[in-house]
C-alpha atoms as a PDB file:
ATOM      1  CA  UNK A   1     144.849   9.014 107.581  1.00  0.00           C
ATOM      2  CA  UNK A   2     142.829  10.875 110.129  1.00  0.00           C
ATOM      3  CA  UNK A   3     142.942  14.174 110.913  1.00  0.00           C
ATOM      4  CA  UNK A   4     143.008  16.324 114.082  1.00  0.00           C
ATOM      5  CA  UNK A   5     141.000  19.441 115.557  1.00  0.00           C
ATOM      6  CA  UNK A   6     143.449  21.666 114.482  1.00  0.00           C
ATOM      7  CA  UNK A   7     144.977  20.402 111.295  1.00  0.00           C
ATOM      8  CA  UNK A   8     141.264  20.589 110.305  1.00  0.00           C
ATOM      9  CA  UNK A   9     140.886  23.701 111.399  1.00  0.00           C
ATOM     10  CA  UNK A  10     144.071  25.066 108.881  1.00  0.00           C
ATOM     11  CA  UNK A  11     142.479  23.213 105.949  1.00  0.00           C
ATOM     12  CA  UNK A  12     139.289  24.266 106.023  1.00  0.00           C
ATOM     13  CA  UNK A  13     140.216  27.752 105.222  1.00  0.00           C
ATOM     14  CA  UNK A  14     142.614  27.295 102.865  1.00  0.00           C
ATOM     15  CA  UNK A  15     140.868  24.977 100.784  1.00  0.00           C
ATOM     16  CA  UNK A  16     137.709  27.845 100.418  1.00  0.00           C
ATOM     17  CA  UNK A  17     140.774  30.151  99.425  1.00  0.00           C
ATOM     18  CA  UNK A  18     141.875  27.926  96.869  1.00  0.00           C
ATOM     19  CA  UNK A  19     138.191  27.557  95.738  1.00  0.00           C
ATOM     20  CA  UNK A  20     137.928  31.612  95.849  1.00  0.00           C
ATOM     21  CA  UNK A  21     140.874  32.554  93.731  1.00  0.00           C
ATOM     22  CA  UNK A  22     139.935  29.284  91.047  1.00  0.00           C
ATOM     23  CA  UNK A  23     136.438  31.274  90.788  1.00  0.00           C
ATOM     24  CA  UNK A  24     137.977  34.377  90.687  1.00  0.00           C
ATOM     25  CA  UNK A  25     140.817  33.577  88.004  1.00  0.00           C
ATOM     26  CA  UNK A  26     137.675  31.429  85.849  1.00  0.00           C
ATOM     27  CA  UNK A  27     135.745  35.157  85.795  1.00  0.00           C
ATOM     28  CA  UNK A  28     138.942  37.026  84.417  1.00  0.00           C
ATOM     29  CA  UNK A  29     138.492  35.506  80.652  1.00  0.00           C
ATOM     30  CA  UNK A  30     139.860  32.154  79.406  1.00  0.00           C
ATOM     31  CA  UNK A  31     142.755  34.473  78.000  1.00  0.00           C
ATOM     32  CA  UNK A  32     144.607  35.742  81.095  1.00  0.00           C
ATOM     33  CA  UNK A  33     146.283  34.437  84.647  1.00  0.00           C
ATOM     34  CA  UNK A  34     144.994  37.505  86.423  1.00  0.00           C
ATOM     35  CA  UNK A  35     143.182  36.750  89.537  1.00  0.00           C
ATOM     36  CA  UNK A  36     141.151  39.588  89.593  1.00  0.00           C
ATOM     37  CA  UNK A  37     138.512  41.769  87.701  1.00  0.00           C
ATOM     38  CA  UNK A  38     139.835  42.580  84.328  1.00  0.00           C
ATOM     39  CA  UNK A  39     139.464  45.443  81.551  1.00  0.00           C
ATOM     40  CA  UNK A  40     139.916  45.421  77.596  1.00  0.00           C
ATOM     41  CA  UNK A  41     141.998  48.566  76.841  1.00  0.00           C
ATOM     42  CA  UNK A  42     143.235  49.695  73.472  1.00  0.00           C
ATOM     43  CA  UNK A  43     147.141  50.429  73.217  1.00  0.00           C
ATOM     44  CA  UNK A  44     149.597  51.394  71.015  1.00  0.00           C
ATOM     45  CA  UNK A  45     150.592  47.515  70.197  1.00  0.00           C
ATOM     46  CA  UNK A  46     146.731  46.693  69.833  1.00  0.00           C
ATOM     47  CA  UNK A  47     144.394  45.540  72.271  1.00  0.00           C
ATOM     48  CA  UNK A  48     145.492  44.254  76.068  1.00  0.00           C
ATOM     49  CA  UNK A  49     143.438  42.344  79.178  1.00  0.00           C
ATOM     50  CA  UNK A  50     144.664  43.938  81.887  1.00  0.00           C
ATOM     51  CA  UNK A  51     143.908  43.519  85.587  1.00  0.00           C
ATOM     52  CA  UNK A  52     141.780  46.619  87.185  1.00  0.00           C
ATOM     53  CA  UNK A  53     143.476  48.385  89.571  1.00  0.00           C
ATOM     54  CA  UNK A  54     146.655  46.879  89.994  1.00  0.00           C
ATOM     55  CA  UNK A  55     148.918  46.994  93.300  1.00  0.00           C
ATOM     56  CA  UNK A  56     151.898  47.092  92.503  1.00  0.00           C
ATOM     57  CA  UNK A  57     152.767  49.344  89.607  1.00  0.00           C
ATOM     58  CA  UNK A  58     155.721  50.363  87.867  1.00  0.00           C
ATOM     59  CA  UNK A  59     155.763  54.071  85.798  1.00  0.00           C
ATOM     60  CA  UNK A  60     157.569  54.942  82.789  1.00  0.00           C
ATOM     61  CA  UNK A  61     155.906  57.251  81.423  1.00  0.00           C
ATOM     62  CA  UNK A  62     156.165  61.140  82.302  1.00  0.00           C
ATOM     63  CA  UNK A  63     153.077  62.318  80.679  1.00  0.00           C
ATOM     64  CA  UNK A  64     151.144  59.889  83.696  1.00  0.00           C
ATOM     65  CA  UNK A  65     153.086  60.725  86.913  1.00  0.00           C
ATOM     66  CA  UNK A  66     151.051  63.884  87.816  1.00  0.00           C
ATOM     67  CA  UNK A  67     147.951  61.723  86.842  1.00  0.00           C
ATOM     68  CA  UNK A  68     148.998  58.771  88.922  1.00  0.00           C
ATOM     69  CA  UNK A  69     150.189  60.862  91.857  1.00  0.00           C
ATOM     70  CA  UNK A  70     146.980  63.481  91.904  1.00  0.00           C
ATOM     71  CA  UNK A  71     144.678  59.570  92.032  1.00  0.00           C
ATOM     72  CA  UNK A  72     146.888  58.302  94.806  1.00  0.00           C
ATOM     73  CA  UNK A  73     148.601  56.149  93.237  1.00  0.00           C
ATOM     74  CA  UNK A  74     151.722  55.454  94.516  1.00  0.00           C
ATOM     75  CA  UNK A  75     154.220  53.020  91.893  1.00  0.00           C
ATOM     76  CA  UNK A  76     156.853  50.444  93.057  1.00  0.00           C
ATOM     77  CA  UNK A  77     159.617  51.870  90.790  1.00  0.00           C
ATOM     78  CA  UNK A  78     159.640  54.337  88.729  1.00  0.00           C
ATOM     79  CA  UNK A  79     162.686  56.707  86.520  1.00  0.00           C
ATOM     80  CA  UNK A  80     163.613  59.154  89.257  1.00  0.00           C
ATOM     81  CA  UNK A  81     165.369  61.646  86.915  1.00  0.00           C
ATOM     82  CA  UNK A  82     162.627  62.158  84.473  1.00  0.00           C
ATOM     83  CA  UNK A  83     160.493  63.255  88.003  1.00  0.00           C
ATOM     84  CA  UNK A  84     159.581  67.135  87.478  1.00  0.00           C
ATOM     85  CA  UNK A  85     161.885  69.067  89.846  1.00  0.00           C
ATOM     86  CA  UNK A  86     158.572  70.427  91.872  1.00  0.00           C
ATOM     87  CA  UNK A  87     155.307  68.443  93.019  1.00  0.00           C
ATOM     88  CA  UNK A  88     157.456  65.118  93.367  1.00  0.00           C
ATOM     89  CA  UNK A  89     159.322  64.969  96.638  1.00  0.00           C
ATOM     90  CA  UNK A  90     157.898  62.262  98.137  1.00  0.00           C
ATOM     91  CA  UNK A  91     158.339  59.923  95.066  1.00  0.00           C
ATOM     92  CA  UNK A  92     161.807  61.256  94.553  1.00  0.00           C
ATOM     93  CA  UNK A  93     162.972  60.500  98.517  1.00  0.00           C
ATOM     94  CA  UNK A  94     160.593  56.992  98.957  1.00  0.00           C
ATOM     95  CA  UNK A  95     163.449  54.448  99.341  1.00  0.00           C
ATOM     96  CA  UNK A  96     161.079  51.908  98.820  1.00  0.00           C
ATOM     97  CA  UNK A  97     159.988  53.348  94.819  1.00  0.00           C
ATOM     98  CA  UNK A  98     163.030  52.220  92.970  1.00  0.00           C
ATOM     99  CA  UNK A  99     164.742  54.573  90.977  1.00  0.00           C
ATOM    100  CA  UNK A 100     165.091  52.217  87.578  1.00  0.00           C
ATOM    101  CA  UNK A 101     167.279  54.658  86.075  1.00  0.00           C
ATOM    102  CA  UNK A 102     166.431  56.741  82.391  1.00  0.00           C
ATOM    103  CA  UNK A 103     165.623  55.390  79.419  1.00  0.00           C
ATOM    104  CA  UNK A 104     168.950  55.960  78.012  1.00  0.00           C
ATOM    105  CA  UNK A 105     170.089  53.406  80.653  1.00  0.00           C
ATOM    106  CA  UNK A 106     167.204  52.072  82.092  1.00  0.00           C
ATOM    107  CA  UNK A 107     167.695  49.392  85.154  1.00  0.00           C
ATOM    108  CA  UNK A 108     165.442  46.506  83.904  1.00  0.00           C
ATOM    109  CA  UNK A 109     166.731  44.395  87.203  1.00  0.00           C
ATOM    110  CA  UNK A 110     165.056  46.833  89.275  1.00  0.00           C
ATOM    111  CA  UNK A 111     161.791  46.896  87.198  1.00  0.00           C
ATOM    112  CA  UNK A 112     162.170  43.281  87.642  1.00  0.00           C
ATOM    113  CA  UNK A 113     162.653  43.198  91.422  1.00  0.00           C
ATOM    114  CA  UNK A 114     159.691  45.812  91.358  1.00  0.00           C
ATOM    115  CA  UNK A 115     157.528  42.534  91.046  1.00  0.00           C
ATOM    116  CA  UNK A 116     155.525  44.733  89.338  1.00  0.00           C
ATOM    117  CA  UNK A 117     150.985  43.757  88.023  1.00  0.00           C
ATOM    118  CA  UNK A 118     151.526  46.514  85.737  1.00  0.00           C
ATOM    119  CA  UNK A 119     153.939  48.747  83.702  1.00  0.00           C
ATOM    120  CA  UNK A 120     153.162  52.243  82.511  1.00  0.00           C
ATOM    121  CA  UNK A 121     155.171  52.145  79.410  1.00  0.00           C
ATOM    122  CA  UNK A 122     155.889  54.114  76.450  1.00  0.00           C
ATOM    123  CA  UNK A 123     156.898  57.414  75.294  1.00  0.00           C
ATOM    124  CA  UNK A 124     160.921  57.550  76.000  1.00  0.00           C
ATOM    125  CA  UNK A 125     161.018  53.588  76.708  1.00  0.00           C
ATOM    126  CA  UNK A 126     158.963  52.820  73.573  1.00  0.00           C
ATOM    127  CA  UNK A 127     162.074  50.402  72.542  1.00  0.00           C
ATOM    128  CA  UNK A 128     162.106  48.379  76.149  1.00  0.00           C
ATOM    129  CA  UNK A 129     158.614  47.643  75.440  1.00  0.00           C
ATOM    130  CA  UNK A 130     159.617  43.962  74.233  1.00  0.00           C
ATOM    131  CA  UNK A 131     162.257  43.149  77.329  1.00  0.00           C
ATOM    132  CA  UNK A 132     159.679  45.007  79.641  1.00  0.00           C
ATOM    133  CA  UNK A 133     157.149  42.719  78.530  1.00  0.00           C
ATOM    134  CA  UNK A 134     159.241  39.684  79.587  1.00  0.00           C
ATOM    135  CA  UNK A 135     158.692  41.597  83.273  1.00  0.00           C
ATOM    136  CA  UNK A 136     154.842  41.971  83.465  1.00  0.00           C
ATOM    137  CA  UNK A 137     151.945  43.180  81.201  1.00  0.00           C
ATOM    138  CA  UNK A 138     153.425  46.878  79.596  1.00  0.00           C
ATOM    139  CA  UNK A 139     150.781  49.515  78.781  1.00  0.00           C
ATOM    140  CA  UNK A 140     151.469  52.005  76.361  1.00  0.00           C
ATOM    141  CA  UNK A 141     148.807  54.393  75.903  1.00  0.00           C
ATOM    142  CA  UNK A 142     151.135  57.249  76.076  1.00  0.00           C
ATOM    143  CA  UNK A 143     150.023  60.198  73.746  1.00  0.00           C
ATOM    144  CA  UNK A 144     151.877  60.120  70.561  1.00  0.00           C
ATOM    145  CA  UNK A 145     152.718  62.955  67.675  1.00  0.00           C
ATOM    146  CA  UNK A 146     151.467  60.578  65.211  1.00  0.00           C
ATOM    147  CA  UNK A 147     147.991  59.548  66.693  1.00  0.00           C
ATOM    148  CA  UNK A 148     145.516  59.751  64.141  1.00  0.00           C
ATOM    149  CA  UNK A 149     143.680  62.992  65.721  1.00  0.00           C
ATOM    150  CA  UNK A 150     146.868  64.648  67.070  1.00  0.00           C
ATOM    151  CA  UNK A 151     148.400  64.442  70.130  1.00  0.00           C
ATOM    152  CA  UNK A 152     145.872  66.512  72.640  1.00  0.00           C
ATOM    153  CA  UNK A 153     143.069  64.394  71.674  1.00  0.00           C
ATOM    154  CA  UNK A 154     145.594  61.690  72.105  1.00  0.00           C
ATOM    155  CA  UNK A 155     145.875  62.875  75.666  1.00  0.00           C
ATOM    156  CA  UNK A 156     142.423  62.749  76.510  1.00  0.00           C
ATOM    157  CA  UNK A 157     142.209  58.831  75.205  1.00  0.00           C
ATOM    158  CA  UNK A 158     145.611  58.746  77.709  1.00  0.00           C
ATOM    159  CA  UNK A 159     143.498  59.316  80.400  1.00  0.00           C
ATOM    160  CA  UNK A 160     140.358  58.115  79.541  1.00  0.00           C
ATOM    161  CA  UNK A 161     142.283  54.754  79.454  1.00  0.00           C
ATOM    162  CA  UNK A 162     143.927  55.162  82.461  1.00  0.00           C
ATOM    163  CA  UNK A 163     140.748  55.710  84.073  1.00  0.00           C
ATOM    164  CA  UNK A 164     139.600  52.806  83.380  1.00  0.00           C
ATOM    165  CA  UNK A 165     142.243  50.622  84.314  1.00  0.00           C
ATOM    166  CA  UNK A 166     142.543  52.323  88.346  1.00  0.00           C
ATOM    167  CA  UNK A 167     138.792  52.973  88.824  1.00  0.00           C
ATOM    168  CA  UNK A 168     139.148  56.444  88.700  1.00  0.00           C
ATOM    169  CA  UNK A 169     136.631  56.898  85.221  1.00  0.00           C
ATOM    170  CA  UNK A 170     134.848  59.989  86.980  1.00  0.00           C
ATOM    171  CA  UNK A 171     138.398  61.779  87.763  1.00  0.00           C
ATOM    172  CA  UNK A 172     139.674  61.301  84.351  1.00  0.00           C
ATOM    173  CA  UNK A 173     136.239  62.721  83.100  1.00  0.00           C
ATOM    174  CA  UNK A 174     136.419  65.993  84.941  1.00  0.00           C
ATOM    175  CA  UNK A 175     140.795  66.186  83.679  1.00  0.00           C
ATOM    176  CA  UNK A 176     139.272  65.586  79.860  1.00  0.00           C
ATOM    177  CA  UNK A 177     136.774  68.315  80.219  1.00  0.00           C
ATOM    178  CA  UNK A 178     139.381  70.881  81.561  1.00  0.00           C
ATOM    179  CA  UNK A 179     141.309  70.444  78.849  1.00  0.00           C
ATOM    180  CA  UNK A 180     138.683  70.566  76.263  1.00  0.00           C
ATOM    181  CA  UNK A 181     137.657  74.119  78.328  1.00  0.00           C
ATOM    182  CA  UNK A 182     141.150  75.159  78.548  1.00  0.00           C
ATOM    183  CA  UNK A 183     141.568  74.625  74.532  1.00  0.00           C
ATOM    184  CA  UNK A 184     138.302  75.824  73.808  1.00  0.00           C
ATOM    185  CA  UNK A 185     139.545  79.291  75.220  1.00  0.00           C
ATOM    186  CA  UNK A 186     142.437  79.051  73.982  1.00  0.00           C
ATOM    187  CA  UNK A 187     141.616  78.489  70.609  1.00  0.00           C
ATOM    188  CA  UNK A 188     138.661  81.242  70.624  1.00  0.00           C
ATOM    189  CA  UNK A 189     141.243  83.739  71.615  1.00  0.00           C
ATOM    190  CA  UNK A 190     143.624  83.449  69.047  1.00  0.00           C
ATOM    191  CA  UNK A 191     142.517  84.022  65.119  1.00  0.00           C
ATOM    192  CA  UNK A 192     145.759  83.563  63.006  1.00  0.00           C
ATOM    193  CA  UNK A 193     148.551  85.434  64.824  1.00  0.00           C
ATOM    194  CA  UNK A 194     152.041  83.981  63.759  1.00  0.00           C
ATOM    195  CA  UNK A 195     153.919  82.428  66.050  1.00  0.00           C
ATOM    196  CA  UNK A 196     157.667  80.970  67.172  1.00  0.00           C
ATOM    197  CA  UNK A 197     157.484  78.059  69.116  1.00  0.00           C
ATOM    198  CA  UNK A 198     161.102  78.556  71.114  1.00  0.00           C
ATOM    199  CA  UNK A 199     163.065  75.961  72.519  1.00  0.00           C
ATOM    200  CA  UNK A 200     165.936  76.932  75.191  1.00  0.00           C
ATOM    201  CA  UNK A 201     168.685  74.966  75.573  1.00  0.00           C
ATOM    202  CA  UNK A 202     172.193  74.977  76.656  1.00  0.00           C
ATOM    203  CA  UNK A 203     171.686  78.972  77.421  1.00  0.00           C
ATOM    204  CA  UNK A 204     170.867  78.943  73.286  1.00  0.00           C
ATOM    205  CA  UNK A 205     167.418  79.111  71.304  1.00  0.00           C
ATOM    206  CA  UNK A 206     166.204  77.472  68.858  1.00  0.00           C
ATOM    207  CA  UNK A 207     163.138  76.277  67.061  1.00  0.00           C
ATOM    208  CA  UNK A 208     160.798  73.820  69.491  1.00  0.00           C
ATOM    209  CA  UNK A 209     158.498  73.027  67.535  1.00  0.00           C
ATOM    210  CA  UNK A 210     159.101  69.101  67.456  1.00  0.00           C
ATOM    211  CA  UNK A 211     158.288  69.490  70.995  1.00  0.00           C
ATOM    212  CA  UNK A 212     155.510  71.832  71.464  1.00  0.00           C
ATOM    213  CA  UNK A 213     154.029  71.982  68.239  1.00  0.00           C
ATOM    214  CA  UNK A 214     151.352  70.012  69.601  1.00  0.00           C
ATOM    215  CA  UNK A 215     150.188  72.571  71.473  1.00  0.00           C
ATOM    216  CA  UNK A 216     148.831  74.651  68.469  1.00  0.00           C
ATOM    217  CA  UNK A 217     146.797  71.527  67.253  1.00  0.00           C
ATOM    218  CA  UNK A 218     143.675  73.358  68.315  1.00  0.00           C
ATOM    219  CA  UNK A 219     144.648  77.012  67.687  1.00  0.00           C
ATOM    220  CA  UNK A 220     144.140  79.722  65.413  1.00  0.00           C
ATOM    221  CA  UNK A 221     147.869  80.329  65.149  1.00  0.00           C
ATOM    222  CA  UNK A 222     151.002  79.933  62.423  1.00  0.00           C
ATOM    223  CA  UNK A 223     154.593  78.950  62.750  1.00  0.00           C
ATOM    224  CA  UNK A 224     156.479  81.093  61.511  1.00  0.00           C
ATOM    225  CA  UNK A 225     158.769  77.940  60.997  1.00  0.00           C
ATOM    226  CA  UNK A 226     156.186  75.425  59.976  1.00  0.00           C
ATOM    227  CA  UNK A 227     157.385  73.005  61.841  1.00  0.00           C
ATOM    228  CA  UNK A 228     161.593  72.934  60.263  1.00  0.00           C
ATOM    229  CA  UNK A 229     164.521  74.374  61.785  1.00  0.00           C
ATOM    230  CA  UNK A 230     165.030  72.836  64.811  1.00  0.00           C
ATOM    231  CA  UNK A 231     164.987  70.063  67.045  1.00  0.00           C
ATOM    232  CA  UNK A 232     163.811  69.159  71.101  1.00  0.00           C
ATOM    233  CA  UNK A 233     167.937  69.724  71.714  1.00  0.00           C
ATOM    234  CA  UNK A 234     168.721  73.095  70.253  1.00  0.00           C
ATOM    235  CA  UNK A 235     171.777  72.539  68.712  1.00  0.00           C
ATOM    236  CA  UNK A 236     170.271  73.258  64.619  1.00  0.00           C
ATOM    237  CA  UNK A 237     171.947  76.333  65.138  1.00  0.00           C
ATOM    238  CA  UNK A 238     169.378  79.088  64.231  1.00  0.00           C
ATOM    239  CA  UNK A 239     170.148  82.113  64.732  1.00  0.00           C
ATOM    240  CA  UNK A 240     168.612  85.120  66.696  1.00  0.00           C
ATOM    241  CA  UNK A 241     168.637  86.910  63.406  1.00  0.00           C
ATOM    242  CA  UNK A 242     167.010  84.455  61.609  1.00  0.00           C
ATOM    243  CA  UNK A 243     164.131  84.228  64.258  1.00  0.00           C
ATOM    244  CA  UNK A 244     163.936  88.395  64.454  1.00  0.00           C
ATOM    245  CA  UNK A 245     163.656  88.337  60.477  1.00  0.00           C
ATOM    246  CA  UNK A 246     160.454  86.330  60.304  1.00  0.00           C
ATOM    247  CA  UNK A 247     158.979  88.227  63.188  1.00  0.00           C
ATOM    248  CA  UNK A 248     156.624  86.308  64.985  1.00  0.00           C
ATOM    249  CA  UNK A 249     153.352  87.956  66.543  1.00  0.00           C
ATOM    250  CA  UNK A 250     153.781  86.107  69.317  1.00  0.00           C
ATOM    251  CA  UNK A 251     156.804  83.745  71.295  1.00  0.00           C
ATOM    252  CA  UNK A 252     155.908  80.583  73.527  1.00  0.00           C
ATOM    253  CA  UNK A 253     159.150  79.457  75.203  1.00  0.00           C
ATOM    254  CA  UNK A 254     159.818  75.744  76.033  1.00  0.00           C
ATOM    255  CA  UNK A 255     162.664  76.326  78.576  1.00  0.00           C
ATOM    256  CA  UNK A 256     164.554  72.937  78.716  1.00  0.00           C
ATOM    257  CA  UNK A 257     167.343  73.910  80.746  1.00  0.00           C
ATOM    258  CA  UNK A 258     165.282  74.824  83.543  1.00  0.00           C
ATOM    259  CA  UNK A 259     163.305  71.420  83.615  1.00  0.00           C
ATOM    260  CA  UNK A 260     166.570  69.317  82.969  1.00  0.00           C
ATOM    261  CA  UNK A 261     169.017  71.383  85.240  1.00  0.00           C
ATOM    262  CA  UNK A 262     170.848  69.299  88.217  1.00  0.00           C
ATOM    263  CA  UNK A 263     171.245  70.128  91.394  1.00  0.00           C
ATOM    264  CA  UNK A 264     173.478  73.241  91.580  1.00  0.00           C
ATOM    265  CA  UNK A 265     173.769  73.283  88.278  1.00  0.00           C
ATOM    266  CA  UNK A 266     173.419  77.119  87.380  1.00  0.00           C
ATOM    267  CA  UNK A 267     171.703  77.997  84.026  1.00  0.00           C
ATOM    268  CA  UNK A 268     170.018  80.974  82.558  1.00  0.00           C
ATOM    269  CA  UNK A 269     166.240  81.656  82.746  1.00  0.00           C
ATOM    270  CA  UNK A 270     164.572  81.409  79.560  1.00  0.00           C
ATOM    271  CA  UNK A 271     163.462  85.206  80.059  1.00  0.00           C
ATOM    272  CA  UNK A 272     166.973  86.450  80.420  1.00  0.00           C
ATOM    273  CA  UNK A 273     168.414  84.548  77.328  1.00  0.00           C
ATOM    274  CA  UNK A 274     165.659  86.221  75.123  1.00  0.00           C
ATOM    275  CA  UNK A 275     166.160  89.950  77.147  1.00  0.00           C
ATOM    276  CA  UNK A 276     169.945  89.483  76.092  1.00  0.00           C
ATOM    277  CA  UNK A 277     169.465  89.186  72.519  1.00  0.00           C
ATOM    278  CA  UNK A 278     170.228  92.460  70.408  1.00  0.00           C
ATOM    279  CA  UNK A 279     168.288  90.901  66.996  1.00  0.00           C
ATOM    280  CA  UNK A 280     165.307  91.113  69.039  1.00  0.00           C
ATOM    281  CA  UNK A 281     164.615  94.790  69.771  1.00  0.00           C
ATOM    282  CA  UNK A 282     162.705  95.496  67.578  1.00  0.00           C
ATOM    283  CA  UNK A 283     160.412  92.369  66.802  1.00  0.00           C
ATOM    284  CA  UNK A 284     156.745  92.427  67.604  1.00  0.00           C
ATOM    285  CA  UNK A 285     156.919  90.009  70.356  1.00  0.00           C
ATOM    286  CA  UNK A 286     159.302  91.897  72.144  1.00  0.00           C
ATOM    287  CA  UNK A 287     158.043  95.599  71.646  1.00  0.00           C
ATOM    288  CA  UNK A 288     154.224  94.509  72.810  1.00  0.00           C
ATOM    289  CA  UNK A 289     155.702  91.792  75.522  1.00  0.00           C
ATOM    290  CA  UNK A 290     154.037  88.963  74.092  1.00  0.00           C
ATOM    291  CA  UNK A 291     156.477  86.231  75.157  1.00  0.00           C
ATOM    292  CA  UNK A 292     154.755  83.175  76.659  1.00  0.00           C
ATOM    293  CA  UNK A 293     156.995  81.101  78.967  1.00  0.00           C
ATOM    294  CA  UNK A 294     155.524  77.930  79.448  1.00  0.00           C
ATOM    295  CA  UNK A 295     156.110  76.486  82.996  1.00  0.00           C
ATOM    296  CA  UNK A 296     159.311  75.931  83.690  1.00  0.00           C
ATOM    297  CA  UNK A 297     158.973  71.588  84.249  1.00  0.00           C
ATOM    298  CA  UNK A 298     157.285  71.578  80.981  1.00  0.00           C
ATOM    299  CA  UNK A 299     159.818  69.360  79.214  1.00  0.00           C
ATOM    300  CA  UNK A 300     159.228  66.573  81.734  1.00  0.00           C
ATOM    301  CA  UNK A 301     155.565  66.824  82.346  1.00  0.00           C
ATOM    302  CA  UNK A 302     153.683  66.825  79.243  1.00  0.00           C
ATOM    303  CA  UNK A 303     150.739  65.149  80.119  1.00  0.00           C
ATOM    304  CA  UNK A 304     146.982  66.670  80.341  1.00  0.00           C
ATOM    305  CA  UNK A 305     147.318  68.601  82.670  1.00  0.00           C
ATOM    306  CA  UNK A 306     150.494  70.442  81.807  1.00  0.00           C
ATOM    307  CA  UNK A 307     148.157  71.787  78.604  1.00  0.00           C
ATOM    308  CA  UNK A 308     145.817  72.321  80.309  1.00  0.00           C
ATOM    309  CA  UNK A 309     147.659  75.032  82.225  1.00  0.00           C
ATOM    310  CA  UNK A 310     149.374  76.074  79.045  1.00  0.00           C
ATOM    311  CA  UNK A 311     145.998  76.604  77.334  1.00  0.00           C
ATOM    312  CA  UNK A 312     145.135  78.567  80.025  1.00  0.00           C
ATOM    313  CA  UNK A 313     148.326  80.919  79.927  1.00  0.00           C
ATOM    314  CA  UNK A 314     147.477  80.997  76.325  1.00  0.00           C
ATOM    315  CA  UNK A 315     143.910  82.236  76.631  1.00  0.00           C
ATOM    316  CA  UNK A 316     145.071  84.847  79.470  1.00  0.00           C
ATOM    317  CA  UNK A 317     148.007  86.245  77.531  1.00  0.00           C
ATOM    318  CA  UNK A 318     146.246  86.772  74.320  1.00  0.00           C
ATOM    319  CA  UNK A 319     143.104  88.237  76.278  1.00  0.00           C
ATOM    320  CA  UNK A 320     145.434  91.053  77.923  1.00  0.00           C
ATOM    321  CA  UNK A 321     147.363  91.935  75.134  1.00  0.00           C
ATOM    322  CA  UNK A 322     147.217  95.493  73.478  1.00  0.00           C
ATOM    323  CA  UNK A 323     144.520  95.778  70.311  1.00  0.00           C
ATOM    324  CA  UNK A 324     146.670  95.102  66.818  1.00  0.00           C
ATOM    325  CA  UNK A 325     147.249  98.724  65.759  1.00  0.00           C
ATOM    326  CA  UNK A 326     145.224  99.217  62.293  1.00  0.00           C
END
C-alpha cells in the first residue's frame, strides 16, 4: 500500500510521539506505567514510585491543603467540608474541584471521575486507603501521633516529602526551618509551667489533649492532665471544677466549634465559654490572663504551618506575661 503527501505527513509525527513516550516510560523504572520522571518516597504503607509533579491531583488530607494551595497547586477534587472556613474560597466555589464528600461518607465515584495521577491520602481517610488505591497511586505521608519522633518532626518529613514529589524542595525547606524557629522560641520561652490543653465543643470544655498534645512535643511545659480525661469531641464530661482544682499555669484553647460551625450556625466563642465559668475566678490562668486561643480553623488545618503560628503565639504570650511572683 502506498501512501500519500498527507497521510505521511500525520504519521510521521505520531510515530516520533510514540517513540517519545516508549523512551520516556523505559526511564521511569522497570517497576511503574508512569510516563514521566519519577521519585522514591517513603510512606506510611512503605516505600512508593511516584510520578513528579503530577497534573491532576486529588487531596485528602487537611494537614496539606494550605501547603498545596500556598505552591499553586490547584487539585481535581478534593473534601470541601474539611476546607478551613478562611483562606479557601476559591477551592470551596471551583465547580470544576469536586467536592468528594467527608470521610465519614466519602464519594469514591467522584475521586474516580477526578481521573486523578495522584491522591493525597491519609489522616481521616486512612481506612479508604485500599479502595482509593484501586483509583490511582494514594500517598500517605500525613503526620501521625504515633511517628517514631512525634508528630512535629513528623510534619517536617510531611513536607519534606511533598517537596519532593511537586518540585517545590526549596519551598518546603524554608516551611521546615520556620517551624524549627517557631519551636525553638517556643520551647526557650517556656521552662516547666503546667498547662491545660482545652478543647471547646458543643459550647462545653473539656480536655484536648488527644488533639493538641502534639503541640507540647518540644516544650518545657506539663499537663496538668497528662494526656487522660478527654477526647477531640468533648463529651468526657469534665467538669469546670475539676479543671479549676488542678490549676493550670497556663490554658491553650482548641476551639472546635468555631472551625466546624455551618453556615449560620451560631455558637459561642471559645473566650466567652471560659469568661462564663464561675470555677474559674480564681485560677492562675485566669487572674494573670494567660489563656492562649489557638486560631480559630485550627481543628481543620493542622499542618506545618498552623504550628508554626501556634509556636509563635506561644513564644509571644509567654514573653509578655507578668514575672511569677516569688
Amino acid at each position: 500500500m502506498k501512501l500519500n503527501l498527507e497521510s505521511s505527513i500525520l504519521v510521521a509525527p505520531a510515530l516520533a510521539g510514540a517513540l517519545l513516550l516508549s523512551a520516556c516510560s523505559g526511564s521511569a523504572g522497570d517497576d511503574t506505567t508512569t510516563s514521566g520522571p519519577t521519585v522514591i518516597i517513603a510512606t506510611v504503607n512503605g516505600e512508593m514510585e511516584v510520578p513528579v509533579t503530577p497534573e491532576r491531583v486529588v487531596a485528602l488530607d487537611n494537614k496539606s491543603f494550605e501547603t498545596l494551595r500556598d505552591w499553586g497547586i490547584t487539585p481535581v477534587a478534593v473534601p470541601k467540608t474539611l476546607l478551613p472556613n478562611e483562606g479557601f474560597d476559591d477551592w470551596r466555589n471551583d465547580e470544576s474541584i469536586l467536592d468528594v464528600g467527608t470521610h465519614r461518607e466519602p464519594k469514591l465515584e467522584l475521586v474516580s471521575e477526578a481521573e486523578p495521577d495522584l491522591i493525597i491520602g491519609g489522616s481521616r481517610f486512612v481506612e479508604f486507603t485500599d479502595d482509593l488505591n484501586d483509583i490511582a497511586p494514594v500517598v500517605d505521608v500525613s503526620a501521625q501521633d504515633d511517628a517514631p519522633d512525634g508528630y512535629v518532626e513528623a510534619l517536617k518529613t510531611q513536607t519534606e516529602t511533598l517537596g519532593r514529589i511537586f518540585g517545590k524542595e526549596a519551598e518546603a525547606e524554608a516551611l521546615v526551618a520556620e517551624l524549627e524557629a517557631a519551636a525553638a522560641a517556643a520551647a526557650a520561652a517556656t521552662s516547666g509551667e503546667t498547662v491545660f490543653l482545652a478543647n471547646v465543643s458543643g459550647g462545653k470544655i473539656d480536655n484536648g489533649a488527644q488533639r493538641i498534645g502534639r503541640l507540647i512535643e518540644p516544650l518545657a511545659l506539663t499537663d496538668v492532665f497528662a494526656g487522660q480525661a478527654g477526647d477531640i469531641h468533648g463529651d468526657s464530661g469534665l467538669a469546670p471544677e475539676t479543671i479549676a482544682q488542678a490549676n493550670p499555669d497556663w490554658v491553650i484553647v482548641l476551639d472546635r466549634d468555631a472551625a466546624t460551625a455551618t453556615d449560620g450556625q451560631d455558637v459561642q466563642p471559645a473566650a466567652a465559654v471560659f469568661a462564663a465559668q464561675e470555677a474559674f475566678a480564681n485560677t492562675t490562668f485566669t487572674k494573670n490572663g494567660q489563656v492562649i486561643y489557638l486560631d480559630e480553623n485550627f481543628y481543620k488545618r493542622e499542618g506545618i504551618e498552623s504550628y508554626t503560628e501556634a509556636f509563635e503565639q506561644i513564644d509571644a504570650a509567654f514573653a509578655a506575661a507578668p514575672e511569677p511572683a516569688q
